[in-house]
Protein backbone atom coordinates (compact mmCIF):
# COMPACT_ATOMS: atom_id res chain seq x y z
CA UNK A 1 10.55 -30.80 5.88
CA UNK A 2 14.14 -30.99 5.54
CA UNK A 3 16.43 -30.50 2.53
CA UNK A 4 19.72 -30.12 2.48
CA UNK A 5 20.14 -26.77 0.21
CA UNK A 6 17.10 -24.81 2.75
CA UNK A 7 19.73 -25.74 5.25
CA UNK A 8 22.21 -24.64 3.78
CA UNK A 9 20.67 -21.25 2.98
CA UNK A 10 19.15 -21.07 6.49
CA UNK A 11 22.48 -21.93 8.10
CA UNK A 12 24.71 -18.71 7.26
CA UNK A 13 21.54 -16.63 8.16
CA UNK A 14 21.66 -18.16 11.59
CA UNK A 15 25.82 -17.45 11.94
CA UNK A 16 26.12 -14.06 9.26
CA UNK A 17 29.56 -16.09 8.15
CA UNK A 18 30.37 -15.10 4.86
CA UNK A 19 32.15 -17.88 4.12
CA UNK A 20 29.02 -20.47 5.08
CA UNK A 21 27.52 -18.43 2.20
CA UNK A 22 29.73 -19.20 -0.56
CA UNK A 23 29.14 -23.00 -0.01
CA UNK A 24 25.52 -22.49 -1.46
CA UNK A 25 25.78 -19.76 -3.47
CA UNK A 26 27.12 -19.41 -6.90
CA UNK A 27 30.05 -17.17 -8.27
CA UNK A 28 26.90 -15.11 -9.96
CA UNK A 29 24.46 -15.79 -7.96
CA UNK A 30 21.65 -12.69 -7.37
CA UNK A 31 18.91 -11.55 -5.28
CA UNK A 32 15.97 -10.03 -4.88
CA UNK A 33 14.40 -8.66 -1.79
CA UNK A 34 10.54 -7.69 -2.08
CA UNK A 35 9.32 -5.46 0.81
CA UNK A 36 6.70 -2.90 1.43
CA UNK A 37 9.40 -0.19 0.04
CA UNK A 38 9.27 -1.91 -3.26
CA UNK A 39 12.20 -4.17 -5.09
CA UNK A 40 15.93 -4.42 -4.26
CA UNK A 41 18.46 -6.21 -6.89
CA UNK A 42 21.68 -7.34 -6.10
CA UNK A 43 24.55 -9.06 -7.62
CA UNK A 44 26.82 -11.23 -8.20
CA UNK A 45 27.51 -13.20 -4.44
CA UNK A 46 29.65 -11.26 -2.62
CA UNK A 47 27.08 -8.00 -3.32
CA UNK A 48 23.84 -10.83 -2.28
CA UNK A 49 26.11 -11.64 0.71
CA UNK A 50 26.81 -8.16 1.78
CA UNK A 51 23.05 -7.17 1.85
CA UNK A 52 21.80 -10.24 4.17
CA UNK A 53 24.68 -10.19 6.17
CA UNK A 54 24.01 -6.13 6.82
CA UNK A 55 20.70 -6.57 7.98
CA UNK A 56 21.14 -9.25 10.22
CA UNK A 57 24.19 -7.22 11.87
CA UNK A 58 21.30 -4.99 12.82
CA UNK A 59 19.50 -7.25 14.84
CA UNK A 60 20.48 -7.94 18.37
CA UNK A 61 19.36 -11.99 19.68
CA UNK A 62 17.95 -12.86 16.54
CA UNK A 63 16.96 -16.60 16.63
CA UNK A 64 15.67 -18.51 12.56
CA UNK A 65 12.97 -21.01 12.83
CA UNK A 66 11.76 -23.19 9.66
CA UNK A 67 8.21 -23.47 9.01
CA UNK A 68 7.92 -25.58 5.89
CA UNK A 69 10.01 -26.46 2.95
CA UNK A 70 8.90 -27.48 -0.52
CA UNK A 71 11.80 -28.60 -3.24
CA UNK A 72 12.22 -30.29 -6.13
CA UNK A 73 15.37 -30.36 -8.82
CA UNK A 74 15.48 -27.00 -9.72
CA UNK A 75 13.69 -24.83 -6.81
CA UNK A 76 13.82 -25.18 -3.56
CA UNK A 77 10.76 -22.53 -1.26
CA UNK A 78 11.20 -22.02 2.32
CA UNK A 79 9.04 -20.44 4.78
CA UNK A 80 10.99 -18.77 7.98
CA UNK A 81 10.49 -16.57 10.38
CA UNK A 82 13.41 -14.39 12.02
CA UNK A 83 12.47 -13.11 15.72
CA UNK A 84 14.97 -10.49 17.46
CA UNK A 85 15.13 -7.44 19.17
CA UNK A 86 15.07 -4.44 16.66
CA UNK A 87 15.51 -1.07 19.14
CA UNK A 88 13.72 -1.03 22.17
CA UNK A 89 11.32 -4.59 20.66
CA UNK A 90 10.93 -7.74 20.32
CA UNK A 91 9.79 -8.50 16.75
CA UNK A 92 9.38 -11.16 13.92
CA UNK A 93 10.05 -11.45 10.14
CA UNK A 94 7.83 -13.47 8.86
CA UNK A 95 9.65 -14.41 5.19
CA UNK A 96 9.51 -16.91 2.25
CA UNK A 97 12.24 -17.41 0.03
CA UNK A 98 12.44 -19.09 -3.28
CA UNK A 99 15.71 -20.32 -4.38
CA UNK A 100 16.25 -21.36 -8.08
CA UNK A 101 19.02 -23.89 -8.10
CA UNK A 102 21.95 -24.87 -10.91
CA UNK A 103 24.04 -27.39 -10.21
CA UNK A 104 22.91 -27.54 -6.94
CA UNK A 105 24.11 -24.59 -6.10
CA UNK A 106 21.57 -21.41 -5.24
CA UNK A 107 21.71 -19.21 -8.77
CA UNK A 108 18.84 -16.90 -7.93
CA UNK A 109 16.89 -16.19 -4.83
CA UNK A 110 13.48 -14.42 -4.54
CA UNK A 111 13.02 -13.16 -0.41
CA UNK A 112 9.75 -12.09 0.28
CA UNK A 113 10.22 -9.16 3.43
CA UNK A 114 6.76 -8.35 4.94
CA UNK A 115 6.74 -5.86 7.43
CA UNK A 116 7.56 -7.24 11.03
CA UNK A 117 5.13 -7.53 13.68
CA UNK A 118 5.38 -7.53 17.40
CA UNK A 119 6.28 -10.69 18.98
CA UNK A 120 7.67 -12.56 22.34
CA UNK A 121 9.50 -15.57 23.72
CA UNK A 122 7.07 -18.11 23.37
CA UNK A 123 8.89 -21.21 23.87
CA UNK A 124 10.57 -22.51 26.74
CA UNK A 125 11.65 -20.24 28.92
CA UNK A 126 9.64 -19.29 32.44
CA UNK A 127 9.74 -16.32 34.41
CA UNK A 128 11.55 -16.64 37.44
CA UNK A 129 10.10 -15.85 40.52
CA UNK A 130 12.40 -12.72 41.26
CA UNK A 131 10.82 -10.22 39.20
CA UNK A 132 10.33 -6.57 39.77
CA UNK A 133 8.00 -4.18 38.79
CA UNK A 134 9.24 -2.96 35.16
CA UNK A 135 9.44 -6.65 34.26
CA UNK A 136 6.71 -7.99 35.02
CA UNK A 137 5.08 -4.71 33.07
CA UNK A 138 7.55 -6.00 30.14
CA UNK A 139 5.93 -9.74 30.90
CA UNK A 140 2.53 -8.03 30.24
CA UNK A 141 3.39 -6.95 26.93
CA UNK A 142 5.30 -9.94 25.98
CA UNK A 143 1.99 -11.81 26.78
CA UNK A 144 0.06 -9.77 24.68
CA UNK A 145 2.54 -10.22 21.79
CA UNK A 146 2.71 -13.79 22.14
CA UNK A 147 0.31 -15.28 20.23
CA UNK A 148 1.19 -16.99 16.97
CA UNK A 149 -0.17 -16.02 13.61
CA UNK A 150 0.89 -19.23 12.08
CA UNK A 151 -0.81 -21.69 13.92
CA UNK A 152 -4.46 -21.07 13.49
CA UNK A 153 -6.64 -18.54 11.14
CA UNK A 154 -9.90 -18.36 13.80
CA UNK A 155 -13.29 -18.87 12.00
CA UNK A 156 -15.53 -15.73 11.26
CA UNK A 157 -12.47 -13.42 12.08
CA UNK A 158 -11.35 -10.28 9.57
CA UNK A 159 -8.32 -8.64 11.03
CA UNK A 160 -5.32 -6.53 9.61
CA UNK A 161 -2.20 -5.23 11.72
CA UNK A 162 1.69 -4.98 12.21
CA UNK A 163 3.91 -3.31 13.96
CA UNK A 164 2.16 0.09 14.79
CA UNK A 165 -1.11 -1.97 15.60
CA UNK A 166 -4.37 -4.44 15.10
CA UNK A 167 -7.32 -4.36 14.12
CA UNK A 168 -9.84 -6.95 14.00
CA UNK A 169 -12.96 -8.83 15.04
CA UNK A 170 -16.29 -11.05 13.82
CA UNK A 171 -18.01 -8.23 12.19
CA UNK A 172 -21.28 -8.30 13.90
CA UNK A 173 -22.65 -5.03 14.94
CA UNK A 174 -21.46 -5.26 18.95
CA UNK A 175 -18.48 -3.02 20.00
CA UNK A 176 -17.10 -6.11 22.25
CA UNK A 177 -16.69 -8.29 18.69
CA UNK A 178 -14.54 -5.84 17.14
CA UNK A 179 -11.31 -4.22 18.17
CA UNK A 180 -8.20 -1.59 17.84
CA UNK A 181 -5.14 -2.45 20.09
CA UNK A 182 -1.03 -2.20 20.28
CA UNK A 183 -1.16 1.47 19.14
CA UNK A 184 2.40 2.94 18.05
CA UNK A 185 1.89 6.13 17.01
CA UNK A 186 3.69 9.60 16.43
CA UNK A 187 1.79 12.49 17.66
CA UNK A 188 1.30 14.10 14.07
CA UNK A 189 -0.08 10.82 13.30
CA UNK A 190 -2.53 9.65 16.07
CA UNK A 191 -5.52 11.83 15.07
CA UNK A 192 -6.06 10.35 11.23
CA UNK A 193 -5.31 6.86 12.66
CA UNK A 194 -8.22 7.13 14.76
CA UNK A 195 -10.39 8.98 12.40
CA UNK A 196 -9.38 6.05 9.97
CA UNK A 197 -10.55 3.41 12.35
CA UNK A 198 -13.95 5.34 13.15
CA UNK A 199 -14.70 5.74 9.29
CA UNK A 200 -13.25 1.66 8.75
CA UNK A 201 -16.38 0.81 11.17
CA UNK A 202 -18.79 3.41 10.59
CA UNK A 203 -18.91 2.10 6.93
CA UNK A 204 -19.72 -1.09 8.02
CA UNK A 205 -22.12 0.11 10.70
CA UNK A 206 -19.93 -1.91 13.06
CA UNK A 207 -19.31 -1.11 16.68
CA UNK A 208 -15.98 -2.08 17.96
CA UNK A 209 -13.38 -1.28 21.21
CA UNK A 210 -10.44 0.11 21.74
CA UNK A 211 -7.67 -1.35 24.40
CA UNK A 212 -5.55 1.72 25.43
CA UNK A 213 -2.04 -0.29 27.12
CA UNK A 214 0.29 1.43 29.23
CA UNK A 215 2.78 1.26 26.22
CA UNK A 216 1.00 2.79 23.51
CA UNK A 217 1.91 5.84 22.13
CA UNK A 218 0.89 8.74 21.95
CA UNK A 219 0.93 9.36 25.34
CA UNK A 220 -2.27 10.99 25.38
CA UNK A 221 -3.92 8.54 23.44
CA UNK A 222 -6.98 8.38 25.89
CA UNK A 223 -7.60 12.01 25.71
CA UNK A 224 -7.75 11.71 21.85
CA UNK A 225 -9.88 8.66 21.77
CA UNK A 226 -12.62 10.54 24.12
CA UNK A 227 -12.13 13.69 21.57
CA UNK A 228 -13.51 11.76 18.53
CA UNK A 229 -16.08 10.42 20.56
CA UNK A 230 -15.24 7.22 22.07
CA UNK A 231 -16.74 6.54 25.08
CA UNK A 232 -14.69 5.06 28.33
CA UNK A 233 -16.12 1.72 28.95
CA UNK A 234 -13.78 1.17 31.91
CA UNK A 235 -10.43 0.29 33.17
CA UNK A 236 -8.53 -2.79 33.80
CA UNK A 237 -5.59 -3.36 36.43
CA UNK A 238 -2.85 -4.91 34.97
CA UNK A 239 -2.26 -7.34 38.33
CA UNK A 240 0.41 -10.42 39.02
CA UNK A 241 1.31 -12.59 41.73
CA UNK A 242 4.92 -13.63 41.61
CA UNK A 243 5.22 -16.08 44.00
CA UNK A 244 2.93 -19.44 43.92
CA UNK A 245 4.45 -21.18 47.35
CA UNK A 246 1.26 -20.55 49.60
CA UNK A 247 -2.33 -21.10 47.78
CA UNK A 248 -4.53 -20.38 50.79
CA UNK A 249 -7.20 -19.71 49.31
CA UNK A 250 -10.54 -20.11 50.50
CA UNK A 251 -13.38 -22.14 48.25
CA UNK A 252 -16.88 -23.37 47.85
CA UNK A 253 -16.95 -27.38 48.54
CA UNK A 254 -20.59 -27.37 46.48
CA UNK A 255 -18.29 -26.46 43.49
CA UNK A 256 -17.09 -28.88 41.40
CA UNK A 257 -14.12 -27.86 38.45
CA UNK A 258 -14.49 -29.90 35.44
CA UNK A 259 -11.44 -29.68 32.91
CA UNK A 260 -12.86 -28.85 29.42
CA UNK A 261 -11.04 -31.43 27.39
CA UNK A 262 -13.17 -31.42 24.23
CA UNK A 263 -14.36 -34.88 24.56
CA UNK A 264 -17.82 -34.01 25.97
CA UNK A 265 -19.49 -31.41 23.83
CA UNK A 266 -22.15 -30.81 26.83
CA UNK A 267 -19.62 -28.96 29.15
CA UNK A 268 -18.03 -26.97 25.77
CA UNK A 269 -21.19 -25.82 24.96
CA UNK A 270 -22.04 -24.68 28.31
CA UNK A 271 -18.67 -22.80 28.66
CA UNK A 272 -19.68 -21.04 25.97
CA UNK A 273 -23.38 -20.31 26.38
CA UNK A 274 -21.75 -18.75 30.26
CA UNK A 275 -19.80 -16.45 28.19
CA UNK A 276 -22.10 -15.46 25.89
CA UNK A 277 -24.50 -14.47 28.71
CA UNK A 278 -22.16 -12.81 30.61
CA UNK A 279 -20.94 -10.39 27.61
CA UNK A 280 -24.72 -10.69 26.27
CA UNK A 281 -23.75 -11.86 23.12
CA UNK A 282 -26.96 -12.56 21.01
CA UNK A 283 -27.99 -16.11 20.04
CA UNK A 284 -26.34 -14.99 16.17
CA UNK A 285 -23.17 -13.92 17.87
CA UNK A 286 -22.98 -17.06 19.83
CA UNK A 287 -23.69 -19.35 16.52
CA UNK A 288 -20.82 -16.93 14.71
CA UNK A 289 -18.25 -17.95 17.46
CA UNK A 290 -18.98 -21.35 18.18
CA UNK A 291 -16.90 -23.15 14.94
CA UNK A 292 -13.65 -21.42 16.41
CA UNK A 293 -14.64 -21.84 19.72
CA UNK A 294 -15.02 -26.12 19.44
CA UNK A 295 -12.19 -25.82 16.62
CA UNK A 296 -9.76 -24.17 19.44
CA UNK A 297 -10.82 -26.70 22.49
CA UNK A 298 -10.55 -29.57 20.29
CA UNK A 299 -6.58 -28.96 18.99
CA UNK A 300 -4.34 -30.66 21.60
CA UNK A 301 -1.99 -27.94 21.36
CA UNK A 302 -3.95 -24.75 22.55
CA UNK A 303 -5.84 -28.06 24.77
CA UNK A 304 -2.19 -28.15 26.77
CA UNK A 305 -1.49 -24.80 26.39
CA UNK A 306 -5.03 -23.09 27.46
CA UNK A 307 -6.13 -25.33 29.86
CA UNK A 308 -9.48 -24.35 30.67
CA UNK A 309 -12.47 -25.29 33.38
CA UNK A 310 -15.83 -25.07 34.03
CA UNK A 311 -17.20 -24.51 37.84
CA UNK A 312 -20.61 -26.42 38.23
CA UNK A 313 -22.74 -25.66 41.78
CA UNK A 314 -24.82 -28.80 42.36
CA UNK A 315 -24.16 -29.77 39.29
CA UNK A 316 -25.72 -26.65 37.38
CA UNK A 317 -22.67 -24.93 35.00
CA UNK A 318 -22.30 -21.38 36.63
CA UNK A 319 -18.97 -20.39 35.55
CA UNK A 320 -15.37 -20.69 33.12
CA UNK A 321 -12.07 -19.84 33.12
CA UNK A 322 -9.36 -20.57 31.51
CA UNK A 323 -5.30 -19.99 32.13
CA UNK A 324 -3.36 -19.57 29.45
CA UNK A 325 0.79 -20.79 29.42
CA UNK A 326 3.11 -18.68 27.35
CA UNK A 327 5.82 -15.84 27.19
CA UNK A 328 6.87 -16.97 30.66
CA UNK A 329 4.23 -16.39 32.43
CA UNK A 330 0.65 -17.77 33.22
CA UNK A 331 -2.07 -15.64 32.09
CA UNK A 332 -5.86 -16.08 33.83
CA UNK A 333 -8.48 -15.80 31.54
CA UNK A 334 -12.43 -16.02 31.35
CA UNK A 335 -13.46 -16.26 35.07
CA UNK A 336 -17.22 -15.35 33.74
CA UNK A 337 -19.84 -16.31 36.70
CA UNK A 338 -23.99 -16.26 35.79
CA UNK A 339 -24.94 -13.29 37.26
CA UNK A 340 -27.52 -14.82 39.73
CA UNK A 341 -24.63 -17.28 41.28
CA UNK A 342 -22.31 -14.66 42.09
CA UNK A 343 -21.11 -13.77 45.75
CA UNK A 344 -20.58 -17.83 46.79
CA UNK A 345 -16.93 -18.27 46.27
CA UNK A 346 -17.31 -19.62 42.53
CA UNK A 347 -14.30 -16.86 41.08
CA UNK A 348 -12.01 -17.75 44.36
CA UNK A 349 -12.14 -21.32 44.12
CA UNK A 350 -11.54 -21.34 39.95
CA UNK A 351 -8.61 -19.17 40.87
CA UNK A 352 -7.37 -21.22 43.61
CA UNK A 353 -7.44 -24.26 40.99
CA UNK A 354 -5.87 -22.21 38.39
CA UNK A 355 -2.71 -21.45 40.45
CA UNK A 356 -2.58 -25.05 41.59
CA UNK A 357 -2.43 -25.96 37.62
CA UNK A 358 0.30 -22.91 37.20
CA UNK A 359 2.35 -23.85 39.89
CA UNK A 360 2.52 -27.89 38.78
CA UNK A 361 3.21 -26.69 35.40
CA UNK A 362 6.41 -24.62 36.92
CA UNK A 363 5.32 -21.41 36.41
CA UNK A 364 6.54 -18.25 38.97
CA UNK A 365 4.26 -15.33 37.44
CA UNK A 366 0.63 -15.29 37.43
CA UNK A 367 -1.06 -12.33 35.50
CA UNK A 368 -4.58 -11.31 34.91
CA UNK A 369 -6.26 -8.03 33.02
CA UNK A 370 -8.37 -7.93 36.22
CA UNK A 371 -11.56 -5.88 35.53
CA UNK A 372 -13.28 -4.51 38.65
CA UNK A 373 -15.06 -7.35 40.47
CA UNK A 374 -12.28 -9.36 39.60
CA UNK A 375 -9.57 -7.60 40.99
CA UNK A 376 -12.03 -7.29 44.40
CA UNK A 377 -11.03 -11.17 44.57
CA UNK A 378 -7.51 -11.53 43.35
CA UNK A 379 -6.14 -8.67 45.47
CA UNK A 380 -7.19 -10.70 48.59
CA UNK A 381 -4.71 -13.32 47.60
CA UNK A 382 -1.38 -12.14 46.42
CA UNK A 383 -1.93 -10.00 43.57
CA UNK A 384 -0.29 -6.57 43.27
CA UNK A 385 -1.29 -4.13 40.54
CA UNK A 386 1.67 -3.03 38.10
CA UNK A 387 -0.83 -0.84 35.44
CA UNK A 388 -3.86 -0.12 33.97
CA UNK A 389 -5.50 -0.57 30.88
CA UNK A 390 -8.36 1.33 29.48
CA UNK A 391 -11.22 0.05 27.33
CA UNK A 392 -12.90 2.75 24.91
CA UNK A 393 -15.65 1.96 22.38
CA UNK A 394 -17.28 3.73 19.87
CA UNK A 395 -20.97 2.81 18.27
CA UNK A 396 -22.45 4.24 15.25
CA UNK A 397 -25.66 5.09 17.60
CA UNK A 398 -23.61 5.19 21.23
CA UNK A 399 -25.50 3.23 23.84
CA UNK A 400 -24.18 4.07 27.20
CA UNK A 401 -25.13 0.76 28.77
CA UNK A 402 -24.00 -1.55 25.83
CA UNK A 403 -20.63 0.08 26.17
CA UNK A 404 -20.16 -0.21 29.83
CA UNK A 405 -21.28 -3.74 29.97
CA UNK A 406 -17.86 -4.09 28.07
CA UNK A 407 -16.34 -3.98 31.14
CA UNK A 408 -18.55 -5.27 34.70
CA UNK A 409 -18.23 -3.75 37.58
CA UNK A 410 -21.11 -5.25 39.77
């Protein structure tokens, strides 16, 4: 992937030195910068040099990562992504440029400028186990922003979104498979977004949910989400332990934890036939999820990144969960338990093996969405709750009980 001209185009980015600029740019050189607003033109170089150099002067901790490079003699095509802090977030630039080259020097570059999305820390760097309460609220979001568009494209998935939101899902009828979520709106504006996102769905006689997090704007977003008829499935407590030193936790010794490593397609398929009957997906929603779900178990990286388990009670696959490593913290995820086993220690003694897997890994910050029977458990041991989260969906027929077995609570 490396090239010695995408370096050298990449490197005064990374600095804003003029003068790194003139080593690969010509006398004449010009640009052009395509972005939602339309077409800028600039030249010759110190006019291309004064127009990157501006914007990245407006970006505060702004890190450049490669992605690919393609060259030849003549052209050289780079794909990069910019992540910094642009006012109060943390977002990314996802860009291609195309450089045409004479005498190896850069004589005309083409810079592609989507608009930026939300977006965290993802590599590296932990949490540290002195966090207070407006952090680990910031973790939250982080977390939610953390996942990267760039490494898969799931199967049976339609979604479109940015900076002011998402919106997404399988496109089968059932509100829990589609979704609306990161709203940043004005007030003036909030009202036809959500009319838009009713009339995106009814056309499609699609169901779908709405996450309401203690970010989004406007303020009263809940209020207007229950005025055009959404109906409150229920609330989730956004809960962490900081902390991992003391993992008393009490378990079930009939349980066993299996690791879900991909190598034994009998344990992925009963993780997912446990979630499907948990969120009573139908046998076609199950067959429309499977491909990504294998696809995703199967990849080594989300493997050591999502580590994920399966509880079996004499031997009979009764629950998942999975814990999932980035932005800092450790996220707990699944934690789905057959109805009919439920009440014998199977949620305490995944989450007891969870934290044992967080805390080896290094991790400080344990976090969870915890939805009420949930958060019953995890408030025993350590947890404290820093938020809530509400979950609204809308139907083209509501069905009360469809919408609030979005969210348990028994």
């Amino acid at each position: 992937m490396s090239n010695p001209i995408a370096e050298q185009f990449l490197a005064p980015l990374a600095s804003n030195d003029a003068a790194e600029y003139a080593r690969v740019l010509r006398d004449d050189a010009g640009l052009r910068v395509w972005n939602p607003a339309g077409c800028e033109m600039h030249r010759p170089r110190e006019r291309v040099v004064k127009r990157l150099m501006d914007e990245w002067s407006a970006w505060r901790d702004a890190n450049v990562e490669t992605l690919s490079v393609v060259a030849d003699d003549a052209r050289v095509a780079i794909e990069f992504r910019v992540q910094a802090t642009e006012g109060a977030r943390y977002v990314e630039h996802n860009r291609a440029a195309f450089l045409a080259l004479k005498e190896n020097l850069v004589q005309t570059i083409d810079l592609y400028c989507p608009a930026p999305i939300p977006s965290s820390h993802r590599k590296g760097w932990i949490a540290p186990a002195n966090v207070g309460a407006e952090q680990v609220l910031k973790l939250f979001e982080d977390w939610q922003n953390s996942f990267d568009i760039h490494e898969s494209i799931p199967f049976n998935y339609s979604g479109l979104g940015g900076i002011n939101g998402w919106r997404g899902g399988s496109g089968d009828a059932h509100p829990g498979s589609n979704h609306v979520d990161g709203a940043r709106w004005s007030a003036a504006d909030a009202d036809a977004k959500i009319e838009e996102a009713i009339e995106y769905h009814r056309a499609r006689n699609l169901g779908f949910s709405w996450f309401v997090n203690p970010g989004d704007t406007p303020a009263d977003l809940c209020e207007r989400l229950e005025r055009h008829g959404l109906v409150l499935a229920g609330d989730q407590a956004l809960m962490a332990r900081v902390n991992l030193d003391d993992l008393d936790i009490p378990i079930n010794p009939r349980v066993e934890i299996e690791r879900v490593d991909g190598t034994n397609d009998e344990t992925v398929e009963a993780e997912l036939q446990i979630i499907g009957r948990c969120f009573n997906w139908t046998k076609e929603q199950i067959d429309a999820r499977r491909p990504n779900f294998y696809e995703r178990i199967r990849d080594p990286k989300f493997r050591e990144r999502e580590p994920r388990f399966v509880a079996r009670l004499d031997g009979t696959p009764v629950s998942d969960s999975r814990l999932i490593l980035n932005a800092g913290i450790a996220y707990l995820g699944g934690g789905s338990t057959l109805p009919e086993y439920r009440g014998q220690r199977i949620y305490s003694t995944l989450l007891k093996r969870r934290l044992e897997e967080a805390r080896a890994r290094g991790y400080n910050v344990v976090a969870i969405h915890a939805e009420p029977m949930s958060r019953r458990v995890v408030s025993k041991y350590g947890f404290k709750e820093y938020g809530k989260a509400y979950l609204y969906a809308w139907m083209p027929v509501i069905d009360p009980a469809v919408i609030k077995s979005l969210v348990p609570n028994d």
